[in-house]
Protein backbone atom coordinates (compact mmCIF):
# COMPACT_ATOMS: atom_id res chain seq x y z
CA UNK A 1 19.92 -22.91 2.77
CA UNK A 2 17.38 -25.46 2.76
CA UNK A 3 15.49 -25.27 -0.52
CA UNK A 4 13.33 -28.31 0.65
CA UNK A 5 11.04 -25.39 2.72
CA UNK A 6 11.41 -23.45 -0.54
CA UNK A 7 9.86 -25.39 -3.02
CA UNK A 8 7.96 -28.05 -2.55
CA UNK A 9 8.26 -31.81 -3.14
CA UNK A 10 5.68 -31.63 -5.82
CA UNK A 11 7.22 -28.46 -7.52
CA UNK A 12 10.70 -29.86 -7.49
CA UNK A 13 8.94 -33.11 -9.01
CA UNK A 14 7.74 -30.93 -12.25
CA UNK A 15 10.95 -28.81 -12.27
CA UNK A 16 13.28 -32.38 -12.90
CA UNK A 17 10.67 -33.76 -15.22
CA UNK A 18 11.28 -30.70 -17.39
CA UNK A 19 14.70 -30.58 -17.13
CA UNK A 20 14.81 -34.42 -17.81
CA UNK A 21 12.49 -33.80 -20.51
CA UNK A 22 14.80 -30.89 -22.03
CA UNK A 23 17.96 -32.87 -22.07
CA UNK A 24 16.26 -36.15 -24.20
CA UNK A 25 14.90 -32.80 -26.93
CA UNK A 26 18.55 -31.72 -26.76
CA UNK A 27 20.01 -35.38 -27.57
CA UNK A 28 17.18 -35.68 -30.19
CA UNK A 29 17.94 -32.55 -31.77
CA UNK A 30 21.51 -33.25 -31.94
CA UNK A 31 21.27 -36.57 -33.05
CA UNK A 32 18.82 -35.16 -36.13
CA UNK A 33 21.38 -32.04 -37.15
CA UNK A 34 24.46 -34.42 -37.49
CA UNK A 35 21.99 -37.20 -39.51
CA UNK A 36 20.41 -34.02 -41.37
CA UNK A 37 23.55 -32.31 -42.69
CA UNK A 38 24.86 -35.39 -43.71
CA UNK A 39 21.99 -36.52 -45.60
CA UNK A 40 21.53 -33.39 -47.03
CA UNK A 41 25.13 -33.02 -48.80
CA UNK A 42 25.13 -36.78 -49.30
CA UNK A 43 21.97 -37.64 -50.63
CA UNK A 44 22.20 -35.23 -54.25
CA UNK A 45 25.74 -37.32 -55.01
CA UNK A 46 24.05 -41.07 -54.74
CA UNK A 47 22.98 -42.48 -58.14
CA UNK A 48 22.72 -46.17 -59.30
CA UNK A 49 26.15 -44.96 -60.88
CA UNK A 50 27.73 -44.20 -57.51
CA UNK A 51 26.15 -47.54 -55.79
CA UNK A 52 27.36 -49.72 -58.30
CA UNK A 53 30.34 -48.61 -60.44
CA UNK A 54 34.04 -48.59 -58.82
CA UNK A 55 35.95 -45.28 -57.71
CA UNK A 56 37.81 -44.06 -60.61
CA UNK A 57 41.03 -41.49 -60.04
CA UNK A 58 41.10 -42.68 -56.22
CA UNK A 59 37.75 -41.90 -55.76
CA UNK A 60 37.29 -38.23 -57.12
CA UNK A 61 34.53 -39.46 -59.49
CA UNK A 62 33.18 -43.17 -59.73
CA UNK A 63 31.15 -45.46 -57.13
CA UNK A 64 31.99 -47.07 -53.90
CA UNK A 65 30.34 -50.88 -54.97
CA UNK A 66 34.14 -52.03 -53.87
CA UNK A 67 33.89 -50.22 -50.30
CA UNK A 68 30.12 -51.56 -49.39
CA UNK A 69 31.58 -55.28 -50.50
CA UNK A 70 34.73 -54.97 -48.29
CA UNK A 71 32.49 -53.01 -45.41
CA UNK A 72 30.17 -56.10 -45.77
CA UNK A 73 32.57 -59.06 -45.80
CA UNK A 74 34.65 -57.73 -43.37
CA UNK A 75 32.14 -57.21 -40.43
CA UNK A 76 30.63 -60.66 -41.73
CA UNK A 77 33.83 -62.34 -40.74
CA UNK A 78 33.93 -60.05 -37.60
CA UNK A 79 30.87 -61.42 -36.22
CA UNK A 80 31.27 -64.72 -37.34
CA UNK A 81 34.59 -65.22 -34.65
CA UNK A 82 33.06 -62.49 -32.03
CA UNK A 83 29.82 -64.37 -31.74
CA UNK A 84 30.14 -67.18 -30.51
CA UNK A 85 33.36 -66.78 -27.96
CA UNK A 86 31.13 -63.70 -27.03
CA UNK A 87 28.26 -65.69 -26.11
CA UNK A 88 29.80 -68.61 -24.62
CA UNK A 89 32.10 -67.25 -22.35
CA UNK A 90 28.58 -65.20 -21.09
CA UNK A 91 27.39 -68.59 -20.76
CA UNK A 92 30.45 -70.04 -18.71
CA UNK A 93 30.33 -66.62 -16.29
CA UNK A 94 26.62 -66.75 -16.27
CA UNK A 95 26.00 -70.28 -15.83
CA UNK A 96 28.75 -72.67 -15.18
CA UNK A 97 31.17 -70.57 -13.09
CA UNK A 98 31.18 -69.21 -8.93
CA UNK A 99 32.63 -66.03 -8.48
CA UNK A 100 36.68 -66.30 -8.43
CA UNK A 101 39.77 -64.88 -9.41
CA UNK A 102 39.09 -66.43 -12.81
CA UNK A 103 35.92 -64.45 -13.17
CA UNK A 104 36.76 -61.48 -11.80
CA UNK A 105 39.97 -61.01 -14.22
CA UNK A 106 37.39 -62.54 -17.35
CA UNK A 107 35.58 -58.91 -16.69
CA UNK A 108 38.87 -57.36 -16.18
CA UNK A 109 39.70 -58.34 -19.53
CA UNK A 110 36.71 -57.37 -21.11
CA UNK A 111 36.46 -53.92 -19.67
CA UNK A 112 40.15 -53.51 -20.34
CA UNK A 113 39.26 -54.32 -24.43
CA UNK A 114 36.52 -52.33 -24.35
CA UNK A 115 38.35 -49.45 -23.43
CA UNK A 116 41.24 -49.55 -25.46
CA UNK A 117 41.60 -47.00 -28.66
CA UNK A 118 40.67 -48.47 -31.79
CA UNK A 119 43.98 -47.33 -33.36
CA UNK A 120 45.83 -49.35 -30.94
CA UNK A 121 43.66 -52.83 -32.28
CA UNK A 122 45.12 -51.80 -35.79
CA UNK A 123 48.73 -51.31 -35.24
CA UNK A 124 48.13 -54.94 -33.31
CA UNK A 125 46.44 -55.96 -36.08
CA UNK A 126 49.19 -54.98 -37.95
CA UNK A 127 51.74 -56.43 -36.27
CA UNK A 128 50.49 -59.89 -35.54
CA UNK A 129 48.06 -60.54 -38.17
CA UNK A 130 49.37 -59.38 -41.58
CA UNK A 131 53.17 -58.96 -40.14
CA UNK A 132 53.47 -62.02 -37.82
CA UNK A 133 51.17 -64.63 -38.91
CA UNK A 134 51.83 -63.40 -42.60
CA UNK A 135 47.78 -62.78 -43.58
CA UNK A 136 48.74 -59.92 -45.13
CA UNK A 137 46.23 -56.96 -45.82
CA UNK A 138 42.88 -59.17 -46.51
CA UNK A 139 39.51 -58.83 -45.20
CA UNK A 140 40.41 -61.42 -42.88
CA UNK A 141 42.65 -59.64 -41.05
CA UNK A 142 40.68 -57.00 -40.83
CA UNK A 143 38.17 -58.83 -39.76
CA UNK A 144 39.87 -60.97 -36.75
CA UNK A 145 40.97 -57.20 -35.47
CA UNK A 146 37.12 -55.74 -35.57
CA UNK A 147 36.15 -58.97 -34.20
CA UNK A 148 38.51 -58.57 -31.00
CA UNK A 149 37.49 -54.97 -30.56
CA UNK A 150 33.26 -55.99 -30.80
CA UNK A 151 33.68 -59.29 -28.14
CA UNK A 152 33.44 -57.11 -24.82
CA UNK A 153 30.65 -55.21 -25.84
CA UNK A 154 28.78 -58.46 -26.58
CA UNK A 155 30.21 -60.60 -24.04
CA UNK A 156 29.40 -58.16 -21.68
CA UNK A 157 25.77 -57.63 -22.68
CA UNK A 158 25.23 -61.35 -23.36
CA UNK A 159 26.27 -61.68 -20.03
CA UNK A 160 23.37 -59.80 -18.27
CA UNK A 161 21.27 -61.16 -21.26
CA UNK A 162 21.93 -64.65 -19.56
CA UNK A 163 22.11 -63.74 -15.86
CA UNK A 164 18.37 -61.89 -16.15
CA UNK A 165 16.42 -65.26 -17.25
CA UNK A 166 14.54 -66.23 -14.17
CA UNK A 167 15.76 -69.09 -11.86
CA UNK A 168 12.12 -70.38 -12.70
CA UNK A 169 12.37 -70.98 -16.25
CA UNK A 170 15.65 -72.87 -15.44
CA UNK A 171 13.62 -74.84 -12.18
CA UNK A 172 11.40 -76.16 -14.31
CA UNK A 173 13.43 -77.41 -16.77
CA UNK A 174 15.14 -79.33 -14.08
CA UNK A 175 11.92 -80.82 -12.89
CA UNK A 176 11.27 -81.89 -16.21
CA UNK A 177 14.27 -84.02 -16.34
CA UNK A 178 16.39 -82.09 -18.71
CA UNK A 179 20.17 -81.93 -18.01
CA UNK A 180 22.18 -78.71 -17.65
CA UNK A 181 23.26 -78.63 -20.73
CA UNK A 182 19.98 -79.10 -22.44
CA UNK A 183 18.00 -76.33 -19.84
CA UNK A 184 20.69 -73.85 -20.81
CA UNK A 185 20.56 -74.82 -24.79
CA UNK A 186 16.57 -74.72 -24.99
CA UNK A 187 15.35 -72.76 -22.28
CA UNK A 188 18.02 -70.27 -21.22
CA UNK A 189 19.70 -69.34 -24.50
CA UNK A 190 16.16 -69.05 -26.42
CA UNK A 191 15.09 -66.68 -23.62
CA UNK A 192 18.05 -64.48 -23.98
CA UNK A 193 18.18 -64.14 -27.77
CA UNK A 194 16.43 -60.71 -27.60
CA UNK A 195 19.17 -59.49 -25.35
CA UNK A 196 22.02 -61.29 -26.92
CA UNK A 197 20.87 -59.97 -30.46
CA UNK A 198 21.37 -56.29 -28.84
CA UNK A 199 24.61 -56.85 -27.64
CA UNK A 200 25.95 -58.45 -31.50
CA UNK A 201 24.11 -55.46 -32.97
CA UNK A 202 25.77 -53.06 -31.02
CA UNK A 203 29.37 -54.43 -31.17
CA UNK A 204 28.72 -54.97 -34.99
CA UNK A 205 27.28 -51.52 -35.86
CA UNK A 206 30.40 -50.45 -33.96
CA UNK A 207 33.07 -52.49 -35.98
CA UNK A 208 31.57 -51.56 -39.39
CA UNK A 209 31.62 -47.68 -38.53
CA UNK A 210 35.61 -48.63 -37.63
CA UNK A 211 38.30 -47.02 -39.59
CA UNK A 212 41.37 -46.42 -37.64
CA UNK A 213 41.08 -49.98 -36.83
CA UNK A 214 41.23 -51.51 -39.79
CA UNK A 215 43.45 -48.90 -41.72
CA UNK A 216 46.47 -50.79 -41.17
CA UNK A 217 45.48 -54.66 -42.02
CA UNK A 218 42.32 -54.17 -44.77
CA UNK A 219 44.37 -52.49 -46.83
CA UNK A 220 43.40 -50.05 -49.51
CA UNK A 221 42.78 -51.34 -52.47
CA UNK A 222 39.55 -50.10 -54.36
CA UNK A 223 39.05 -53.49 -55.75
CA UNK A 224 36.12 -55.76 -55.43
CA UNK A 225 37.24 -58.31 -53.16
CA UNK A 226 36.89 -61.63 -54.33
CA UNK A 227 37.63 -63.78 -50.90
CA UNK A 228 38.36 -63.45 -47.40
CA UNK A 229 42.11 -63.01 -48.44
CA UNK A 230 41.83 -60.35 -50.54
CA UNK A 231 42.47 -56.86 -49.59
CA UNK A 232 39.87 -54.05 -49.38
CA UNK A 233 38.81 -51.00 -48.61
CA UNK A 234 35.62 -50.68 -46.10
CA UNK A 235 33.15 -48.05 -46.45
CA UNK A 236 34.57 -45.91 -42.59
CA UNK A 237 38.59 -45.76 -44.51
CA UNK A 238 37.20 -44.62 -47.69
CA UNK A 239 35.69 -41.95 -46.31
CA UNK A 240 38.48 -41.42 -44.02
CA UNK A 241 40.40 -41.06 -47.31
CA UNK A 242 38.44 -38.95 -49.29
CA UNK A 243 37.83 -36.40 -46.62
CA UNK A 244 41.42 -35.78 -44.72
CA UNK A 245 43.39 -35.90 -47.98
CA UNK A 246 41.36 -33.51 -49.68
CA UNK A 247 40.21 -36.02 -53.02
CA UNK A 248 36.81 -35.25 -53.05
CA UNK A 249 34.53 -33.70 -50.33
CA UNK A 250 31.52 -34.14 -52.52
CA UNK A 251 31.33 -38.11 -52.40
CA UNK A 252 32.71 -38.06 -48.82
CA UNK A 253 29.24 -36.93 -47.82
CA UNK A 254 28.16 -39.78 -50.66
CA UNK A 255 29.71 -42.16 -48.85
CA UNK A 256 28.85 -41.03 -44.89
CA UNK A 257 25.37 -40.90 -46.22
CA UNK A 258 25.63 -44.68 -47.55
CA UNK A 259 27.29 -45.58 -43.99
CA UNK A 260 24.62 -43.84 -42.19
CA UNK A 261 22.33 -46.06 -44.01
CA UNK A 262 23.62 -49.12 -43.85
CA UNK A 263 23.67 -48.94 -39.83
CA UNK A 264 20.31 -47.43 -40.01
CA UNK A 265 18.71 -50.47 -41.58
CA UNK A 266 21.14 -53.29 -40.14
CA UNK A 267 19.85 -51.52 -36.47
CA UNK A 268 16.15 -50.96 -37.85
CA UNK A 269 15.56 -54.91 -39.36
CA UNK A 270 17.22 -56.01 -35.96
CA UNK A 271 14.98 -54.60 -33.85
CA UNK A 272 12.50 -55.94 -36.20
CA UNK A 273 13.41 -59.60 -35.97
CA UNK A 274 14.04 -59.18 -31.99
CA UNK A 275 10.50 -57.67 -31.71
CA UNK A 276 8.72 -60.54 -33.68
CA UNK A 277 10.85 -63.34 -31.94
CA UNK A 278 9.67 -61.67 -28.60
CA UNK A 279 5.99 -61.53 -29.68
CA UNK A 280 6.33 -65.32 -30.82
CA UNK A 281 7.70 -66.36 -27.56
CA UNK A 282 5.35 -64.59 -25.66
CA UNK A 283 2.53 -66.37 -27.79
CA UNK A 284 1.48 -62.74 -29.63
């Protein structure tokens, strides 16, 4: 049957633009039940108490202060080694190299990474970090695994980041006299920040939300810790903790809620800072 002498072009126009319309309300909708339930169990259990005091009887009463320090610290040192080998091998693929072998197994890679179960980077985490190169369970273990798992998802969006700056911007650095190195430092890099932010944002909202990767080389000790070689307890295993072994379902929602958060306004002052950096660049 050919519906095209049915209904018309126009009609089937409107017909997709509701359904299109319908499935962003469901998303939406979804998206604000799942915040809204846990908000609404988690936010009558946070107090100044529970921000700032440490979890007494394994966390059945007491704070999480410990958990938001190790959650903190540990995607700090995540970011710190995922960053920049993120970002500069976008740079090599985007800028330096031709399309080879060597490139096409860098993406290989990447996609591979990306793709892989989180519970598989903590049992190698496990194994190499705190077994083999004797780190122990410390936030720096921890953190090297969550910084492997983030690097494809901002090497790969650094990557188109990079490749999208116009050939102009780069042409007339050139016929200015500036060197490759210099057009790709001060012209192409600044231009790409925006996108480049994104793709850190997204692969470090990601790694602090982690728990099965880091429950076998944080640790989980619910003490503050003091340095990078310390072990911890991030906010994701606490929960984790709390909720499948039955200690206290009333500050598991505590604690969700305080993740929630925390991704909330790391994501919300990004966007704010990308926004204004745009507007300056753009001379707003």
């Amino acid at each position: 049957m050919n519906f095209s002498k049915i209904i018309s072009p126009k009609m089937a126009q409107k017909i997709m633009n509701v359904v299109f319309i319908i499935s962003g309300a469901i998303i939406i909708l979804i998206l604000i039940f799942i915040i809204g339930y846990i908000l609404f169990n988690g936010i009558p259990v946070i107090n100044l108490e529970f921000l700032f005091s440490s979890p007494i009887d394994s966390g059945r009463s007491g704070g999480i202060f410990p958990m938001i320090v190790s959650s903190l610290y540990v995607t700090l040192v995540a970011g710190l080694i995922a960053t920049p080998l993120g970002v500069g091998a976008a740079t090599y693929i985007a800028e330096y190299s031709q399309e080879n072998k060597l490139v096409d197994l860098i993406r290989f890679g990447a996609e591979t990474l990306a793709s892989i179960p989180s519970i598989v980077f903590g049992l190698f985490g496990m194994a190499f970090f705190v077994v083999f190169l004797h780190l122990g369970w410390s936030i720096l273990s921890g953190g090297l695994v969550l910084a492997i798992m983030s690097l494809p998802t901002i090497f790969q969006v650094s990557e188109v980041a990079i490749s999208s700056i116009p050939n102009s911007y780069k042409e007339g650095s050139y016929g200015l006299g500036a060197s490759k190195w210099q057009t790709i430092y001060r012209v192409v890099l600044p231009a790409a920040i925006p996108g480049i932010a994104t793709g850190v944002i997204l692969g470090l909202t990601r790694a602090i939300s982690e728990a099965a990767a880091v429950m076998y080389s944080v640790g989980a000790s619910i003490q503050t810790p003091i340095s990078i070689f310390d072990p911890g307890r991030p906010l994701p295993l606490h929960l984790y903790m709390l909720a499948t072994e039955g200690i206290s379902l009333k500050n598991a929602y505590g604690t969700a809620t305080i993740l929630v958060l925390i991704v909330l306004i790391i994501t919300l002052v990004s966007n704010y800072i990308i926004n204004r950096y745009q507007n300056k660049m753009m001379g707003k």
